[in-house]
C-alpha atoms as a PDB file:
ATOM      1  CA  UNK A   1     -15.383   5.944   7.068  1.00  0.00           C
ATOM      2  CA  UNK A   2     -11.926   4.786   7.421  1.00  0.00           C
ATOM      3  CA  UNK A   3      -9.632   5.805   4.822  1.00  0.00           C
ATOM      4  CA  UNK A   4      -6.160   4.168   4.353  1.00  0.00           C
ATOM      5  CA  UNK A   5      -3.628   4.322   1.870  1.00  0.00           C
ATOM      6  CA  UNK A   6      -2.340   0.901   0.455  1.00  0.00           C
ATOM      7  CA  UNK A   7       1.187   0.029  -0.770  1.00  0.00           C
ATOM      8  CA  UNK A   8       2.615  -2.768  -2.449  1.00  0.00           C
ATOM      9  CA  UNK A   9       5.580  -4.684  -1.202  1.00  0.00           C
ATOM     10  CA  UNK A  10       7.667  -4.372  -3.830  1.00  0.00           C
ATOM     11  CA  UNK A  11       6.920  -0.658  -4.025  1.00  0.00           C
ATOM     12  CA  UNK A  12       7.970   0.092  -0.258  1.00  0.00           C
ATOM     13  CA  UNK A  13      10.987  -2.464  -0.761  1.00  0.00           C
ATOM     14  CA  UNK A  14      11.741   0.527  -4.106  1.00  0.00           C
ATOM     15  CA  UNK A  15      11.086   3.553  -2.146  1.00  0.00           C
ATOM     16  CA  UNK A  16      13.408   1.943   1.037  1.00  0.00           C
ATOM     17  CA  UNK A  17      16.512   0.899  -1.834  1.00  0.00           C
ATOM     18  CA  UNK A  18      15.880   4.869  -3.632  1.00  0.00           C
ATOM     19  CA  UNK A  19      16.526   6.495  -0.056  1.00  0.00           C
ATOM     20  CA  UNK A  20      19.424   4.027   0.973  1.00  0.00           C
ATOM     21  CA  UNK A  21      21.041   5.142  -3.496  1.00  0.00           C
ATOM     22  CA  UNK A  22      20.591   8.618  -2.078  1.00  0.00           C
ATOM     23  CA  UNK A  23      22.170   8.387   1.051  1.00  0.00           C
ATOM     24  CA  UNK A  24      25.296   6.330  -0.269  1.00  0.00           C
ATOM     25  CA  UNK A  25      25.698   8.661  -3.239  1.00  0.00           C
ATOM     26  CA  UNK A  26      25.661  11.307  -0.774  1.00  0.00           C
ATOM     27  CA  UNK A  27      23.339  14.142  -1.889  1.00  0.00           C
ATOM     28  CA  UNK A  28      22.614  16.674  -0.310  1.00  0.00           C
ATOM     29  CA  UNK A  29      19.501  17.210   1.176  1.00  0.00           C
ATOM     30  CA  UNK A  30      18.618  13.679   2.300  1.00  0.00           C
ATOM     31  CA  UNK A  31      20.560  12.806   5.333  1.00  0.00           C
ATOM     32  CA  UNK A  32      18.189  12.944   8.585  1.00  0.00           C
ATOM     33  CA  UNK A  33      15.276  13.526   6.376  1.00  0.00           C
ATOM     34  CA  UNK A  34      11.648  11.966   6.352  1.00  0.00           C
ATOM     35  CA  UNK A  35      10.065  10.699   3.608  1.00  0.00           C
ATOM     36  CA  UNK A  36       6.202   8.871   3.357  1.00  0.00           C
ATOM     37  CA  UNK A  37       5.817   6.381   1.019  1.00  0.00           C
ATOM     38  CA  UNK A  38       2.456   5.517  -0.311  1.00  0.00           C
ATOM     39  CA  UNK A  39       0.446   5.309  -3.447  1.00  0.00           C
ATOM     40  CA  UNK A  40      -1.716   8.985  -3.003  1.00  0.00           C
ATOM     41  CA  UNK A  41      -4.249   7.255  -3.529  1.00  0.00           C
ATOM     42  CA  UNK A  42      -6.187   6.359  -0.290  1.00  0.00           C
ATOM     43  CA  UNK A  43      -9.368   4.454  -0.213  1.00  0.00           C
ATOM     44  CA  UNK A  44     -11.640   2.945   2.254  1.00  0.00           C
ATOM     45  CA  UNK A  45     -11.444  -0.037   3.744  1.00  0.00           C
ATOM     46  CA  UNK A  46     -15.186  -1.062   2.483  1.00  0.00           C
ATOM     47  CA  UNK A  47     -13.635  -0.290  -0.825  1.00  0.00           C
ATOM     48  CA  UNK A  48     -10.796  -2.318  -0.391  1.00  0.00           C
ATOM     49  CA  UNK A  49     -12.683  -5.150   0.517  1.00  0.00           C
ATOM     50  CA  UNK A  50     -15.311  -5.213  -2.068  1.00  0.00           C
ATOM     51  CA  UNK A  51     -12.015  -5.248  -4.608  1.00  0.00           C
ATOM     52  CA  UNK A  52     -11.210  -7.936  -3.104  1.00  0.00           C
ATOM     53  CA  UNK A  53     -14.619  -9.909  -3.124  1.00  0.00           C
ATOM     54  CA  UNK A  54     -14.578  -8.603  -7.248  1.00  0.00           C
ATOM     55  CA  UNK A  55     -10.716 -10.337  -7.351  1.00  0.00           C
ATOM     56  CA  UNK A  56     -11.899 -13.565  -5.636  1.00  0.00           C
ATOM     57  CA  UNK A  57     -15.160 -13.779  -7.817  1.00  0.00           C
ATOM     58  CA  UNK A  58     -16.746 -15.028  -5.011  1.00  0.00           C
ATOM     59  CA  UNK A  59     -20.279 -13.983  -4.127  1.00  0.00           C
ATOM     60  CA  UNK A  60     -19.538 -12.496  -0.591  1.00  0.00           C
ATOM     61  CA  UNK A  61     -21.271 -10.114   1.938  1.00  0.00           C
ATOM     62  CA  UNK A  62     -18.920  -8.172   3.951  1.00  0.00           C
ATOM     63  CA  UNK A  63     -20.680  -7.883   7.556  1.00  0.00           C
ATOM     64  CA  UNK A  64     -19.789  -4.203   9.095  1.00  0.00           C
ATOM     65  CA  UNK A  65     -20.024  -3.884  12.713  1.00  0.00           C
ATOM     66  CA  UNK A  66     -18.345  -0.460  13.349  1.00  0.00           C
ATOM     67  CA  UNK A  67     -17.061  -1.463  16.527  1.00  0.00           C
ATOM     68  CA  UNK A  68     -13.250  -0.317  16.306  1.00  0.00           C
ATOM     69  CA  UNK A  69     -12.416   2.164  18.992  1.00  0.00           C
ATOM     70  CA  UNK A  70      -9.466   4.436  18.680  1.00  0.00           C
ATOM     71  CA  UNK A  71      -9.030   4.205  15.336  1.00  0.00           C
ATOM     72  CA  UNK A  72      -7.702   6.300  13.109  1.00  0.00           C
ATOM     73  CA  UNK A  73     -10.385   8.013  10.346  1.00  0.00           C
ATOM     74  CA  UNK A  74      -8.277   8.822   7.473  1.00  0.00           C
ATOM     75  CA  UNK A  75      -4.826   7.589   7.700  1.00  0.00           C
ATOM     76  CA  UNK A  76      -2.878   8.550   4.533  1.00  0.00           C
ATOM     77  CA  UNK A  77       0.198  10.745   3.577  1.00  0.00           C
ATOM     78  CA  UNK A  78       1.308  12.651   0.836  1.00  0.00           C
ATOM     79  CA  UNK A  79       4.330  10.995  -0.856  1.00  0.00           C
ATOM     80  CA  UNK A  80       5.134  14.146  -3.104  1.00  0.00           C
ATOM     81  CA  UNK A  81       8.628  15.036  -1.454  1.00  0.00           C
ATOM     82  CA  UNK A  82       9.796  11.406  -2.056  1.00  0.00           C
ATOM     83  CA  UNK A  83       9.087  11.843  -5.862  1.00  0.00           C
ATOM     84  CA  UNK A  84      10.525  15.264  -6.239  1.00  0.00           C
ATOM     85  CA  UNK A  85      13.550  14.332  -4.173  1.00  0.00           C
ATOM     86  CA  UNK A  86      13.966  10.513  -4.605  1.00  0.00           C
ATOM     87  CA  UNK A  87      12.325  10.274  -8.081  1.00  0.00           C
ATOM     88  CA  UNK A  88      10.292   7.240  -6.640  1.00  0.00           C
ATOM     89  CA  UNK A  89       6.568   6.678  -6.801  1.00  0.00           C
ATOM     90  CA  UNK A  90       4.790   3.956  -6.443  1.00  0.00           C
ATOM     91  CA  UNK A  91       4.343   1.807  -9.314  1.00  0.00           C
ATOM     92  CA  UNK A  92       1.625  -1.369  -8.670  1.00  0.00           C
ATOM     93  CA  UNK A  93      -1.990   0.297  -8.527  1.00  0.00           C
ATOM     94  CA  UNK A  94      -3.795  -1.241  -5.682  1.00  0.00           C
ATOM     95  CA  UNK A  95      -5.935  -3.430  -8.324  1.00  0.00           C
ATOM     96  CA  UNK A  96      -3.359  -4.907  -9.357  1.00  0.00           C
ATOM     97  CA  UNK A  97      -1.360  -5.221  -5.714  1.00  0.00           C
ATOM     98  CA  UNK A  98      -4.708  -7.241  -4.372  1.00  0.00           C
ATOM     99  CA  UNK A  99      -5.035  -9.561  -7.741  1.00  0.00           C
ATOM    100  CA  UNK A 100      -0.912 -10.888  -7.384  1.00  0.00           C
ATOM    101  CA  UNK A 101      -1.473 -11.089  -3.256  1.00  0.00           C
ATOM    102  CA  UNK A 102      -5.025 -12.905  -3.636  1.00  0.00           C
ATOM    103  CA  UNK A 103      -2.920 -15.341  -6.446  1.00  0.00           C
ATOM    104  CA  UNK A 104      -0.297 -16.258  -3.957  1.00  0.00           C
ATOM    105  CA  UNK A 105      -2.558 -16.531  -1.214  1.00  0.00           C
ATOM    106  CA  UNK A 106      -4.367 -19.220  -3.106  1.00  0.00           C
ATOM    107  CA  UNK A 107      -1.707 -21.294  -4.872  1.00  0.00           C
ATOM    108  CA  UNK A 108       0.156 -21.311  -0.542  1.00  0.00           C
ATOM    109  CA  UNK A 109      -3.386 -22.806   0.644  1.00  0.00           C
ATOM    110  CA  UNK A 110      -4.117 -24.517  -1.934  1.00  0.00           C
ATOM    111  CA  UNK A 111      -0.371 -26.387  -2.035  1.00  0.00           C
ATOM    112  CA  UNK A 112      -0.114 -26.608   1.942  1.00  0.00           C
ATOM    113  CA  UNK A 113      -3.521 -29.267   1.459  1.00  0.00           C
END
């Protein structure tokens, strides 16, 4: 079971302007630190997919073949320091993140026809 944790673009573009706020305003406490951004929230990549199919409302079997080598199981961070110290959390649930990419996805092919 591989278990990833998701993030919205607009989320990680949030979490890269709260750092850069901190930085220039010059607290303490930040400068040469790490911070992981992410929902806290991982799920599997099955799951993700049959969201996906459920978005698309298309009737569609996912075929697993379990043939990935050197793969990471469960690849997902805690993103608690970047609240308490940044104030920033993610704030597009994954549901939502797949419904406004699988949207643009479809009006770009269906325009580029």
């Amino acid at each position: 079971m591989y278990l990833r944790d998701y993030l919205f673009i607009t989320d990680a573009v949030a979490a890269y302007r709260a750092t850069a706020e901190a930085l220039l305003d010059g607290r303490p406490g930040i400068a040469g630190e790490a911070f992981n951004f992410g929902t806290n929230r991982p799920v599997t990549v099955k799951a993700l997919v049959e969201m996906l199919i459920k978005i698309s409302g298309r009737r569609i079997k996912p075929r697993i073949m379990n043939t990935a080598s050197g793969e990471i199981h469960e690849q997902h961070l805690s993103s608690d320091k970047a609240r308490d110290i940044l104030g920033w959390k993610a704030g597009v649930s994954l549901e939502s993140a797949l419904a406004k990419t699988y949207r643009w996805y479809a009006r770009y092919f269906k325009e580029s026809e």
